[in-house]
Protein backbone atom coordinates (compact mmCIF):
# COMPACT_ATOMS: atom_id res chain seq x y z
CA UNK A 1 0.00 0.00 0.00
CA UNK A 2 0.99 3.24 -0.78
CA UNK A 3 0.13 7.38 -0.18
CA UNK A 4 -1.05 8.40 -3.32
CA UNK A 5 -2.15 12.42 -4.57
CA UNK A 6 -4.39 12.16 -7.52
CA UNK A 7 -4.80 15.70 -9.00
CA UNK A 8 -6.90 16.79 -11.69
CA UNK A 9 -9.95 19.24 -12.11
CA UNK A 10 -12.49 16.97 -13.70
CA UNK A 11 -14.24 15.53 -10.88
CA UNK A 12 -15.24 12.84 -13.01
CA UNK A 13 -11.52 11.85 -13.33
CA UNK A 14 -10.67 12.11 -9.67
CA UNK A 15 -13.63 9.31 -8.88
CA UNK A 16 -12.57 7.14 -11.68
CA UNK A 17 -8.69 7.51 -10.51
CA UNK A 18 -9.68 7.09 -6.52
CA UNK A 19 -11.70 4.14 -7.28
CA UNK A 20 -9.46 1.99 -9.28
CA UNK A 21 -6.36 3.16 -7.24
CA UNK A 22 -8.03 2.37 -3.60
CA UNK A 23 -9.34 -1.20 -5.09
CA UNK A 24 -5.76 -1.86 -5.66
CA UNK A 25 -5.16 -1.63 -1.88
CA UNK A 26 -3.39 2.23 -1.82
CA UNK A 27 -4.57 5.40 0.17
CA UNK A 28 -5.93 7.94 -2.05
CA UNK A 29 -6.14 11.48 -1.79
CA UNK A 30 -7.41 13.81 -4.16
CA UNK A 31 -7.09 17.34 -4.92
CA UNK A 32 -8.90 19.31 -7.76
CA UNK A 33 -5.58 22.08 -8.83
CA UNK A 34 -1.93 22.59 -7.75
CA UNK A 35 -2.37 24.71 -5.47
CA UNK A 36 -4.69 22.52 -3.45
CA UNK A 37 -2.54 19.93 -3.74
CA UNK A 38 0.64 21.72 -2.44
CA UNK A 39 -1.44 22.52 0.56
CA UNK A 40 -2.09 18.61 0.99
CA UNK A 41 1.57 17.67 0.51
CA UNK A 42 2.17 20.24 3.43
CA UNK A 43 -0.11 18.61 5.54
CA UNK A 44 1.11 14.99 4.65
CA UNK A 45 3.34 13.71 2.37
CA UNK A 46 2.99 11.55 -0.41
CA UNK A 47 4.89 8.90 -1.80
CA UNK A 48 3.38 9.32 -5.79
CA UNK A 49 1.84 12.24 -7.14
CA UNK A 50 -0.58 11.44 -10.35
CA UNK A 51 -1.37 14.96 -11.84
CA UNK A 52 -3.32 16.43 -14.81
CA UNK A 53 -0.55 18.56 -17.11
CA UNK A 54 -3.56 21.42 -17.70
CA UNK A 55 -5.04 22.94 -14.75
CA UNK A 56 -6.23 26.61 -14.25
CA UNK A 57 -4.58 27.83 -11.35
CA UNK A 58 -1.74 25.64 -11.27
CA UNK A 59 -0.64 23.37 -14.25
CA UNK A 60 0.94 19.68 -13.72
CA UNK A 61 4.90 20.76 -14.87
CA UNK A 62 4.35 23.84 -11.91
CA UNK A 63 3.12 21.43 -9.21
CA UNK A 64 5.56 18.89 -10.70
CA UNK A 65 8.54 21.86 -9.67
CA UNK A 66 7.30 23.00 -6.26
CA UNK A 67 6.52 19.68 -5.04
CA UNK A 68 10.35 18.47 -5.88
CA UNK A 69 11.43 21.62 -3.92
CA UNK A 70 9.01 20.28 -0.76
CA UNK A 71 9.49 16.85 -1.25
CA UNK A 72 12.55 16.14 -3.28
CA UNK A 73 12.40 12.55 -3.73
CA UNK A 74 8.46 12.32 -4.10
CA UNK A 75 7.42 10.77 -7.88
CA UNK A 76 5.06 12.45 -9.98
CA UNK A 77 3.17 10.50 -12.68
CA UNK A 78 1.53 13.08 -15.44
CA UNK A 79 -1.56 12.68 -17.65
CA UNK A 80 -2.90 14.66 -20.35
CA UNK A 81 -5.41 14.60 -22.82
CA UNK A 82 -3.66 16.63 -25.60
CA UNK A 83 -1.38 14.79 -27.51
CA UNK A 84 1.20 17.87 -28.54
CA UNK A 85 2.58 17.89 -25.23
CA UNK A 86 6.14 18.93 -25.13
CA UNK A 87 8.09 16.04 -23.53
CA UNK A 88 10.73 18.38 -22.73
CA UNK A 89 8.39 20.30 -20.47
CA UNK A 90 7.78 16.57 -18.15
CA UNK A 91 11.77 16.02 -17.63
CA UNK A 92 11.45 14.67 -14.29
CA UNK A 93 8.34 12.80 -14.28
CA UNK A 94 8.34 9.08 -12.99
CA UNK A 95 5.90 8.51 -15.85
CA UNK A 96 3.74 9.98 -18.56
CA UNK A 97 -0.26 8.71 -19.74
CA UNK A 98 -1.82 9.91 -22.53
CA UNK A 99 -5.85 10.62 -22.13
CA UNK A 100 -7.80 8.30 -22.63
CA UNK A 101 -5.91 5.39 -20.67
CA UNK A 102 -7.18 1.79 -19.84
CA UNK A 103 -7.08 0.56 -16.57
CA UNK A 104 -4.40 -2.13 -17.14
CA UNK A 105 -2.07 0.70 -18.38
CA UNK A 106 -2.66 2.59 -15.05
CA UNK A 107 -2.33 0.23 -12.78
CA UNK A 108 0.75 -0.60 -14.56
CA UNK A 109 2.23 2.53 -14.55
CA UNK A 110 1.92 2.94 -10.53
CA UNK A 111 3.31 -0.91 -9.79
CA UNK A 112 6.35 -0.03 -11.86
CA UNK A 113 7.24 3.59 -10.27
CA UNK A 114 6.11 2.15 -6.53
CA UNK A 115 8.80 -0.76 -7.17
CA UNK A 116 11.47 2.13 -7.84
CA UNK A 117 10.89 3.62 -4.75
CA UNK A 118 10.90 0.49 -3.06
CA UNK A 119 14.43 -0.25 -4.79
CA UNK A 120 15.22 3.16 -3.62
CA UNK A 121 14.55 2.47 -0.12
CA UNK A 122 16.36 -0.84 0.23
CA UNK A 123 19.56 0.68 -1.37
CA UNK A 124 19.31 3.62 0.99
CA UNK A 125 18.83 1.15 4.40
CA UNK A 126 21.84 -0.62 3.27
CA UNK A 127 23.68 2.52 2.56
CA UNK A 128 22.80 3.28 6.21
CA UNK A 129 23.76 -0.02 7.14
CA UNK A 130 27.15 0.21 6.26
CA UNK A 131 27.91 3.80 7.16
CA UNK A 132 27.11 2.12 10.68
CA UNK A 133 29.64 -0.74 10.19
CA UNK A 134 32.17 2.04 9.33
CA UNK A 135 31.56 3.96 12.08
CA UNK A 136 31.17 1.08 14.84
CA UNK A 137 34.58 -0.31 14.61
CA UNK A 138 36.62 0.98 17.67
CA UNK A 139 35.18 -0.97 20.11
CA UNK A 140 35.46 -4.36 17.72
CA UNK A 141 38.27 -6.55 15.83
CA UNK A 142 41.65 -6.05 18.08
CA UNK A 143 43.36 -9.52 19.42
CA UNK A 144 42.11 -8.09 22.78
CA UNK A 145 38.50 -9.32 21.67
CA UNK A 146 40.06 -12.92 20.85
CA UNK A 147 39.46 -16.06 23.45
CA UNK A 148 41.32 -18.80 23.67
CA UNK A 149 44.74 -20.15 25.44
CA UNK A 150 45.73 -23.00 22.87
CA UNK A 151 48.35 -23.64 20.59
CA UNK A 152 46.24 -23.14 17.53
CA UNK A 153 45.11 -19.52 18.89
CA UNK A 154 48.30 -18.50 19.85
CA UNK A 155 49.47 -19.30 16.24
CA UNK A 156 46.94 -17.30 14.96
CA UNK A 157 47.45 -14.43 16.91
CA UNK A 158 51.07 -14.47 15.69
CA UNK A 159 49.79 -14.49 12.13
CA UNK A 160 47.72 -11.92 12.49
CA UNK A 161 49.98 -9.43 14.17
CA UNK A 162 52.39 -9.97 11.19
CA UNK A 163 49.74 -9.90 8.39
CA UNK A 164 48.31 -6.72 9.87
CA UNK A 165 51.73 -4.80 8.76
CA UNK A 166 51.58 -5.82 5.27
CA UNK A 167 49.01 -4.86 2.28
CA UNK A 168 48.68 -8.20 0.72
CA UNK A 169 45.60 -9.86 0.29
CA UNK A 170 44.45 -12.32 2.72
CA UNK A 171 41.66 -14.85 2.40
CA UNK A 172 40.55 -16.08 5.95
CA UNK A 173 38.55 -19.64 5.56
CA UNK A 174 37.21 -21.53 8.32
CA UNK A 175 33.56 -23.68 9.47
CA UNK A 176 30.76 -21.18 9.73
CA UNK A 177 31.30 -19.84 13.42
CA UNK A 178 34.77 -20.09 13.59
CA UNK A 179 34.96 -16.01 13.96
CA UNK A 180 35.97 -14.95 10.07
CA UNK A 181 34.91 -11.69 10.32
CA UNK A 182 36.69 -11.18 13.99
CA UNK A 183 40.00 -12.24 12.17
CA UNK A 184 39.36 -9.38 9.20
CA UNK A 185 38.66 -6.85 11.57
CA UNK A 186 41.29 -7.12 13.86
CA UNK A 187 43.87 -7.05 11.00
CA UNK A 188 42.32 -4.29 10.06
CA UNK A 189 42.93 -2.42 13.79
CA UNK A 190 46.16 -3.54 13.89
CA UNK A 191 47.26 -2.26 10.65
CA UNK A 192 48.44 1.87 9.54
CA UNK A 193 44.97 1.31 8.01
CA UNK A 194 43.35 1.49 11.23
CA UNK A 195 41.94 4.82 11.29
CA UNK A 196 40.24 4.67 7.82
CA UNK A 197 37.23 2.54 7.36
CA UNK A 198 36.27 -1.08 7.97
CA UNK A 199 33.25 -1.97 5.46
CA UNK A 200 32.11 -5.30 5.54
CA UNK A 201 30.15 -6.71 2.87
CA UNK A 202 28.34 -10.46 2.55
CA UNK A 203 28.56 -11.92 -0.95
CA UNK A 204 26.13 -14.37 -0.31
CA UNK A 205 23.10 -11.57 0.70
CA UNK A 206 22.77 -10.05 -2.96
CA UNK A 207 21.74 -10.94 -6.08
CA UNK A 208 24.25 -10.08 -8.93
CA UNK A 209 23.47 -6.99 -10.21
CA UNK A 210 22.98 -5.84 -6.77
CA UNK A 211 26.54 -6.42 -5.55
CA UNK A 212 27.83 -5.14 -8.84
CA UNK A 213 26.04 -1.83 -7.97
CA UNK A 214 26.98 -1.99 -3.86
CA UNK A 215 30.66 -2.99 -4.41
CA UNK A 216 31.49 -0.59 -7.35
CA UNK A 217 28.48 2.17 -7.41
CA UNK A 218 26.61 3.25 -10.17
CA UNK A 219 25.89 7.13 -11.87
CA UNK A 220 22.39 8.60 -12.15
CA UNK A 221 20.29 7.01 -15.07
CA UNK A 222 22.45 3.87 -14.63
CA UNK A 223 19.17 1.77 -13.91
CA UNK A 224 15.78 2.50 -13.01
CA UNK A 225 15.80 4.23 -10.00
CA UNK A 226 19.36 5.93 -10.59
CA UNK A 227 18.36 9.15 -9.35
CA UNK A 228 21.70 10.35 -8.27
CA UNK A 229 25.63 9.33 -8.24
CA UNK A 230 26.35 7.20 -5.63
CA UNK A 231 29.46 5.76 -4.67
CA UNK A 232 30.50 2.12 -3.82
CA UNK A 233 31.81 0.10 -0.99
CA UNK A 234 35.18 -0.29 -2.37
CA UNK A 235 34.93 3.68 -2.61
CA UNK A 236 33.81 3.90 0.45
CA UNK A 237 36.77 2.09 2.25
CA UNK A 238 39.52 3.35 0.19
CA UNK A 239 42.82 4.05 2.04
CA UNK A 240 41.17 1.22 4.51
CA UNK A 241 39.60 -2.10 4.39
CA UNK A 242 36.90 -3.95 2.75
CA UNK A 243 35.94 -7.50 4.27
CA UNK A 244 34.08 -9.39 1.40
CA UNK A 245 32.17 -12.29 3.14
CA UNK A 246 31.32 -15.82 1.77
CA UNK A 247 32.84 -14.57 -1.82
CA UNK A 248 32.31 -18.39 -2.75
CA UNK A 249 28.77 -17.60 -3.35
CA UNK A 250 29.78 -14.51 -5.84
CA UNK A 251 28.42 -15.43 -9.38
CA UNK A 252 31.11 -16.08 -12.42
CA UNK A 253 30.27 -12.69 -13.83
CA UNK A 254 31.69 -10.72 -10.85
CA UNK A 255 34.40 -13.19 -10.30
CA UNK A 256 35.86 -11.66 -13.19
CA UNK A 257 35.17 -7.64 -12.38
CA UNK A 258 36.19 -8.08 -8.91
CA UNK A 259 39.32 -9.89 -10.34
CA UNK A 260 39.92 -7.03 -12.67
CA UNK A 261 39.91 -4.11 -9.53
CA UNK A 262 42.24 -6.49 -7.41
CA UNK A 263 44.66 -6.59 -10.45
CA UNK A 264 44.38 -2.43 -11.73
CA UNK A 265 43.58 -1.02 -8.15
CA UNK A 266 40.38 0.64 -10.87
CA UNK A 267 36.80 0.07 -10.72
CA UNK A 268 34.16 1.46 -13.08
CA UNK A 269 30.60 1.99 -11.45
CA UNK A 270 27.46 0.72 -13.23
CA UNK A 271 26.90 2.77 -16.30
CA UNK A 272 30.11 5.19 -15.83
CA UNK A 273 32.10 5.35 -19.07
CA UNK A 274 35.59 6.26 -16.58
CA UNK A 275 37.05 4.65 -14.46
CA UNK A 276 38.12 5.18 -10.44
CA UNK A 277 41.57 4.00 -8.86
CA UNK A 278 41.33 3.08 -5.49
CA UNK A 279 43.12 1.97 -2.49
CA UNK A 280 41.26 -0.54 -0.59
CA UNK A 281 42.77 -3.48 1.31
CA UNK A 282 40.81 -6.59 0.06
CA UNK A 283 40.25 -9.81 2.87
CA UNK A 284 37.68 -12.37 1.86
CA UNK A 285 36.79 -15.13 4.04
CA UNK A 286 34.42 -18.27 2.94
CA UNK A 287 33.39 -21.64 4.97
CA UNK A 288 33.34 -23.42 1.68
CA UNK A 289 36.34 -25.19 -0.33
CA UNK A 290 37.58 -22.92 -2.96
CA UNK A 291 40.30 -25.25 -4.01
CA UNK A 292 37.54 -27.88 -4.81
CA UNK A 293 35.08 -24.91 -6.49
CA UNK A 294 38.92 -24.51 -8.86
CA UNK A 295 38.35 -27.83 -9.74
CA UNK A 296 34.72 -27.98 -10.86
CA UNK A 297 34.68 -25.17 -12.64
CA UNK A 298 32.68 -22.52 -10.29
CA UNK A 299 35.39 -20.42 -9.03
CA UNK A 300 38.06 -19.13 -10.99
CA UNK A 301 41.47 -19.96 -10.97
CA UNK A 302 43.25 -16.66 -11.13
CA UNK A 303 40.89 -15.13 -8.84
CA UNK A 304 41.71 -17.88 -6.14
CA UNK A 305 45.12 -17.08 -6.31
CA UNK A 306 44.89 -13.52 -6.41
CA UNK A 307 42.93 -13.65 -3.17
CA UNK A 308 44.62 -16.17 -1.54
CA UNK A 309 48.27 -14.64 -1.22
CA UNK A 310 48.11 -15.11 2.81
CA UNK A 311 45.64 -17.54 3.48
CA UNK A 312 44.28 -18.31 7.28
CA UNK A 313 42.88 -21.15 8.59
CA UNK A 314 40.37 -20.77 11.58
CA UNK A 315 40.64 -23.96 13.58
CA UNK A 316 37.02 -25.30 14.46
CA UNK A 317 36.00 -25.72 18.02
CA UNK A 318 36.41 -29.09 18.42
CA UNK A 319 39.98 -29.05 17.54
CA UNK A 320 40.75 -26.60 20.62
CA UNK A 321 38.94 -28.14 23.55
CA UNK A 322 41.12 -26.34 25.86
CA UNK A 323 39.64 -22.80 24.80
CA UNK A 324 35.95 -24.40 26.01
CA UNK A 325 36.27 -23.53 29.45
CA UNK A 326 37.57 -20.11 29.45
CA UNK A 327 34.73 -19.29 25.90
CA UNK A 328 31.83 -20.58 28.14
CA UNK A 329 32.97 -17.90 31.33
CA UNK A 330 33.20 -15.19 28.85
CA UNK A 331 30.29 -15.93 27.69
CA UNK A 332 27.93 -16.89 31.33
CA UNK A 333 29.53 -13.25 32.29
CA UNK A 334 28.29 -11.60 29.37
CA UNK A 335 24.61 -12.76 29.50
CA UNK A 336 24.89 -12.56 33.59
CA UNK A 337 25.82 -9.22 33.19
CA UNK A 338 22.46 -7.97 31.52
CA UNK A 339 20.68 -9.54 34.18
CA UNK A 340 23.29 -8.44 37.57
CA UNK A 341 23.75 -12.06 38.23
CA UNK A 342 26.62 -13.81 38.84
CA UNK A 343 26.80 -17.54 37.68
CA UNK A 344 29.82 -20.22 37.30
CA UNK A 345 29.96 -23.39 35.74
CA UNK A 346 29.99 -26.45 37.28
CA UNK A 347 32.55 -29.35 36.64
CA UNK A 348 29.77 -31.71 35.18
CA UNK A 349 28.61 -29.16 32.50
CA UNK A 350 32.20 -28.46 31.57
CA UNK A 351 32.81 -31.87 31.13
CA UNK A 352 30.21 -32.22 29.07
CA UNK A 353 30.74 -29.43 27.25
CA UNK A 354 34.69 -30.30 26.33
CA UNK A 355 33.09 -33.73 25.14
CA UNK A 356 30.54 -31.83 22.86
CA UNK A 357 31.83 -31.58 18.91
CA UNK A 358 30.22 -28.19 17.90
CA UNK A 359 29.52 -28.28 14.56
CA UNK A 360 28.01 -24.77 14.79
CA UNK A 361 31.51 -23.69 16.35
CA UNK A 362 31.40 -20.90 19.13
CA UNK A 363 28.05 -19.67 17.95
CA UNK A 364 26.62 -22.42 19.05
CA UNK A 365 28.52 -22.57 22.50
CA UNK A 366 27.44 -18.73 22.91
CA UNK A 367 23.80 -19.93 22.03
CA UNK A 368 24.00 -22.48 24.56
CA UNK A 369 25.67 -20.62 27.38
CA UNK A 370 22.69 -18.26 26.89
CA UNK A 371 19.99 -20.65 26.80
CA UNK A 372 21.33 -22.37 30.16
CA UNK A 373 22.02 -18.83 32.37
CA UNK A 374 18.24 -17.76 31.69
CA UNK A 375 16.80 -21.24 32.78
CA UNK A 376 19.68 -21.33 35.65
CA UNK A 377 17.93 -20.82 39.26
CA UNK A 378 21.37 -21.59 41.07
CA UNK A 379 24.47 -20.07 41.32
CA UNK A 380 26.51 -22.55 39.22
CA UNK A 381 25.25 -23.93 35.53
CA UNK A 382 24.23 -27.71 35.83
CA UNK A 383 24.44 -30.06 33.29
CA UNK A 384 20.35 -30.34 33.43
CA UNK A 385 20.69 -26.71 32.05
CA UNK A 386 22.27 -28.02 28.95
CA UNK A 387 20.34 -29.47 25.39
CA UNK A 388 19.80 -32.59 24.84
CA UNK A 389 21.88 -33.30 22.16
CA UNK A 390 25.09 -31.99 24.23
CA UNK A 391 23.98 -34.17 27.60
CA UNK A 392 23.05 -37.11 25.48
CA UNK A 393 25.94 -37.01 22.72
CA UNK A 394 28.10 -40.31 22.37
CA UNK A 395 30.82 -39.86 19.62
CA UNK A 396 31.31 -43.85 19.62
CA UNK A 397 27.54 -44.28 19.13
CA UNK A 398 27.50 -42.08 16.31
CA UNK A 399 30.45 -44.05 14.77
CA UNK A 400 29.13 -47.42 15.03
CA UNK A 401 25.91 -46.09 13.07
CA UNK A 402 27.80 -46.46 10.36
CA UNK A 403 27.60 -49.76 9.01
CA UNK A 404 31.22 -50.66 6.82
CA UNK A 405 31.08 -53.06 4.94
CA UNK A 406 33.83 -55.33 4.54
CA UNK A 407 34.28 -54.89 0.72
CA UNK A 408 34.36 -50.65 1.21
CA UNK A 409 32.23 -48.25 -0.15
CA UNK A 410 31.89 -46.04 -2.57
CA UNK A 411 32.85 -43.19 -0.20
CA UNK A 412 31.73 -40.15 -2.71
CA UNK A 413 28.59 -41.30 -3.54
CA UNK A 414 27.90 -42.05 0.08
CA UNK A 415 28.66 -38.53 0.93
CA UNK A 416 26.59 -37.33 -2.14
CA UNK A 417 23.60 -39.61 -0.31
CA UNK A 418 23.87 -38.68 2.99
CA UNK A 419 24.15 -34.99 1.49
CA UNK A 420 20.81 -35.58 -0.08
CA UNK A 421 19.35 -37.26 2.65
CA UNK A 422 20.10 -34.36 5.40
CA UNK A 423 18.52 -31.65 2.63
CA UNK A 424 15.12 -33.53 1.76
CA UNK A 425 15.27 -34.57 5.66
CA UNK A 426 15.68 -30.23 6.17
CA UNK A 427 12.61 -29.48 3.46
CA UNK A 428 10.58 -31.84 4.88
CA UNK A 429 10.97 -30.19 8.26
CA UNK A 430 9.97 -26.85 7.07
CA UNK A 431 7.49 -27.87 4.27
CA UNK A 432 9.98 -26.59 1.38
CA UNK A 433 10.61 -22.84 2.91
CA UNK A 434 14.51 -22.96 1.54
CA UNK A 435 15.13 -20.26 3.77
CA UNK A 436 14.49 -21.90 6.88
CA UNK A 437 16.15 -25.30 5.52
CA UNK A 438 18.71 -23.41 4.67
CA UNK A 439 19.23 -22.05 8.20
CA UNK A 440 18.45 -25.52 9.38
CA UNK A 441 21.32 -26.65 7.37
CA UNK A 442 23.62 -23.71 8.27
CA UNK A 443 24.04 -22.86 4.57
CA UNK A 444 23.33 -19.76 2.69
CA UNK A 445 20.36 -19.89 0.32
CA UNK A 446 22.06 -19.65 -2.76
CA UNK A 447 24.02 -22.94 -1.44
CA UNK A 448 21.17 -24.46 -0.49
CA UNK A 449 20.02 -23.92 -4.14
CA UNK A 450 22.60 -25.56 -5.65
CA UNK A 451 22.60 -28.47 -3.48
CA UNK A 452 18.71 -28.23 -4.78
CA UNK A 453 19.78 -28.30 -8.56
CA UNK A 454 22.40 -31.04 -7.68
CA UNK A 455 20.18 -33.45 -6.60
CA UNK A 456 17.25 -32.42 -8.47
CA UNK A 457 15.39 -31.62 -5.70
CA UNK A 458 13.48 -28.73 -6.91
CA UNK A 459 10.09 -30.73 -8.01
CA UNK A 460 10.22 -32.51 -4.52
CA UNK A 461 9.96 -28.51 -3.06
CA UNK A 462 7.41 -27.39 -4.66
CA UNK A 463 5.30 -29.97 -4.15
CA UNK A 464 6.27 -30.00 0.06
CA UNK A 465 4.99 -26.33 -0.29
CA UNK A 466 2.02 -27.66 -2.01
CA UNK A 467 0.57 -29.77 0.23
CA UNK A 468 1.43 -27.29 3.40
CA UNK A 469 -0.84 -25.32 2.03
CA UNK A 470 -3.65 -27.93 1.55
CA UNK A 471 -6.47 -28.75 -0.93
CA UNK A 472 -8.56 -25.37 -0.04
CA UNK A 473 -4.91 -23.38 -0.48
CA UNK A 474 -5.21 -22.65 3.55
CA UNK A 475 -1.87 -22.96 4.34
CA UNK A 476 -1.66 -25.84 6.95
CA UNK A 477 0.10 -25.89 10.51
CA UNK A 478 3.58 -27.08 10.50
CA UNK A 479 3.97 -30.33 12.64
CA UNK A 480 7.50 -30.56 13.04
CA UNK A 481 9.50 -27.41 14.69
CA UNK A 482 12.41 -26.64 12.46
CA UNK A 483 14.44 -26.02 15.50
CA UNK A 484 16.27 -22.92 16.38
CA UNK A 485 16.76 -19.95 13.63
CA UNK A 486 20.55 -19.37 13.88
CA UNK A 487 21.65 -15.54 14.83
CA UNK A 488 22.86 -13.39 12.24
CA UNK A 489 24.00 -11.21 14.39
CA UNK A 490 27.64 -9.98 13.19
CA UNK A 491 29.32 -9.50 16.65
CA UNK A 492 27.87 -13.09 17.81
CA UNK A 493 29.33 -14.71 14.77
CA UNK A 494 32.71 -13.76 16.41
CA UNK A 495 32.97 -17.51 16.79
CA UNK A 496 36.51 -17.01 18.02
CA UNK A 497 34.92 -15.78 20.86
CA UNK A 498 34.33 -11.87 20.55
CA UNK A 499 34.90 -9.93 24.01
CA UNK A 500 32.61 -6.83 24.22
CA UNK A 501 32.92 -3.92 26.41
């Protein structure tokens, strides 16, 4: 729904408009000259304007003017019976109808211009977004905000003190929770980059054309809804850093631009004929294996090697047990502290939690710790305080599951199967909503589509959808709870274990 300003001076036209317009679901004013309408816009303003061109005491390219200097992103859709208009007199206008118009061809004409301000809107919230991100970073992403005592940390730690002093490219890989982002940003503190922005971007969140326009900008009448210049996020962090998130999932066709600015230090925004040189320090991360994408075909080569001149490898939870104890206080203090509570951890739900393997990494211990100090009622966590699947997990049960048989197997297409298995097993669950398998799965979507087109399991989704919503198309009650969404919230994903003041 949307605030629409229908004026004209033919009452007759003003019905017609308010009762097609409002049928479509919008809120319709009306006004019967520009200067009534000005005095509306005053009042209240609108987000499209749909004006007559020839009005007595006002006329459509007028109002058109003084509502851009009241409102200067407001659209303005003009009509006119006479077809001599001058087009040069409606520069400006969202969109133009000629008298007499059918309904199709107005209803039309509003979807399309509402959708440009709707593009206009999401580009501007993640503008905002990342102006945040730049802004935010001097309380994140020093070694200060790192946890853990083991061997593996303390060789990371080294690595990133000496990677910090140098501008090559690193590429930071690691399970999803193993604190990627953590890494980036504290070799970005620690470097003579650290007083110039930190922008963070994730591959995986936009579609193609979108990340062309986010990463490089674009110039006004690029696109529809190109109103004005607007620079990039490489732009935006030159002389600084830009953190480029789960590039795996970035399509061939920007494999090859983004290749091109990490090789000429020049970018060229969407529809610019020039280009920009910039200075940005580039550090991707990804929990998938690049290497492997090389081989099949779906990354590039020369762009894995460009980005991969330091490479770091974030050690999964499992493989530090020893950091357990001291990421689970960190953590009970942190939730006990937004309560005034004090809580330790007993010796039985340390235990258990050292025995635990954490596949979700230290996102799922912080998920955990949290869940068990808001059901605590003591002064220690107790291992009753703790899931299921931590207080009941058996490593050598899950092992002997596996039946081997004593001529082998066939040990790719057994992973391909159980692959398979684990996404129709995730559909099922959440009657073909991808998004929610996907978070089921921890996976992006656009991974979980592949694995979709992999297997072929697109048919089987549709039809799961299908029959959720049941023979009268009422959609029907799920039976089975998906489980837990996972947080996407950037500071918990410190999965190294982020320490916040």
């Amino acid at each position: 729904m949307a605030n629409l300003l229908i004026v004209d001076d033919e009452l007759g036209m003003r019905q017609f408009l308010t009762h097609l317009l409002e049928r479509e679901g919008h809120n319709v004013r009306v006004a019967d000259g520009g200067r009534q309408a000005m005095a509306l816009l005053r009042q209240e303003p609108a987000d499209l304007i749909i004006s007559d061109i020839r009005m007595p005491d006002m006329n459509g390219i007028e109002l058109l003017r003084a509502a851009r200097e009241l409102l200067p992103n407001v659209e303005v859709i003009m009509m006119t019976a006479f077809a001599n208009v001058d087009t040069e007199q409606i520069i400006g206008a969202s969109g133009f109808l000629q008298k007499p118009f059918d309904n199709d061809q107005l209803t039309t004409t509003v979807a399309n211009v509402l959708k440009k301000i709707k593009l206009e809107e999401q580009n501007q919230a993640l503008l905002e977004e990342n102006q945040l991100l730049i802004h935010d970073q001097r309380s994140r992403g020093n070694l200060q905000n790192i946890i853990g005592r083991s061997a593996k940390m303390q060789s990371l730690y080294q690595m990133i003190e000496t990677v910090a002093q140098i501008q090559s490219t690193v590429l930071v890989t690691g399970e999803s929770g193993t604190g990627k982002e953590l890494v980036a940003r504290a070799i970005h503190d620690l470097s003579p980059r650290a007083e110039r922005p930190f922008v963070s971007v994730n591959c995986g969140a936009f579609t193609e054309t979108l990340l062309e326009s986010e990463l490089f900008g674009y110039v006004k009448g690029s696109f529809t809804g190109a109103n004005a210049n607007r620079k990039g996020l490489f732009e935006a962090a030159n002389s600084g850093t830009i953190f480029l998130d789960e590039i795996g999932e970035m399509s061939s066709a920007m494999q090859v631009k983004l290749l091109r600015v990490l090789q000429e230090r020049k970018l060229r925004p969407v529809g610019a004929t020039e280009e920009t040189t910039v200075d940005t320090r580039v550090i991707a991360a990804t929990n998938r294996d690049l290497a492997s994408m090389v081989k099949d075909g779906t990354f590039r080569e020369d762009l894995y090697y460009r980005i991969s001149v330091i490479p770091i490898e974030l050690p999964p939870l499992r493989e530090r047990t020893e950091d357990i104890g001291d990421l689970a206080a960190h953590f009970a203090g942190k939730f006990c502290g937004q309560t005034g509570r004090s809580l330790s951890i007993s010796d039985g739900a340390l235990r258990l939690l050292e025995k635990y393997s954490w596949p979700g990494n230290v996102r799922e211990l912080e998920n955990t710790v949290e869940r068990a100090v808001a059901l605590e009622t003591t002064d220690s966590i107790r291992p009753e305080r703790l899931p299921e699947r931590i207080t009941n997990y058996n490593p050598h049960q899950i092992a002997e599951a596996f039946a081997f048989p004593e001529e082998g197997i066939n040990f790719t297409a057994h992973l391909d199967q159980l692959e398979r298995t684990y996404v129709q097993e995730a559909l099922r669950r959440t009657d073909g909503n991808q998004t929610n398998a996907a978070e089921l799965l921890r996976l992006s979507v656009r991974s979980l589509r592949h694995l979709l087109d992999k297997h072929d399991l697109r048919r089987q989704t549709a039809q799961l959808r299908d029959e959720r919503r049941g023979p009268d198309s009422t959609p029907r009650r799920r039976s089975t709870d998906p489980g837990p969404r996972r947080r996407d919230d950037d500071q918990t994903e410190l999965a190294v274990g982020a320490s916040e003041s």
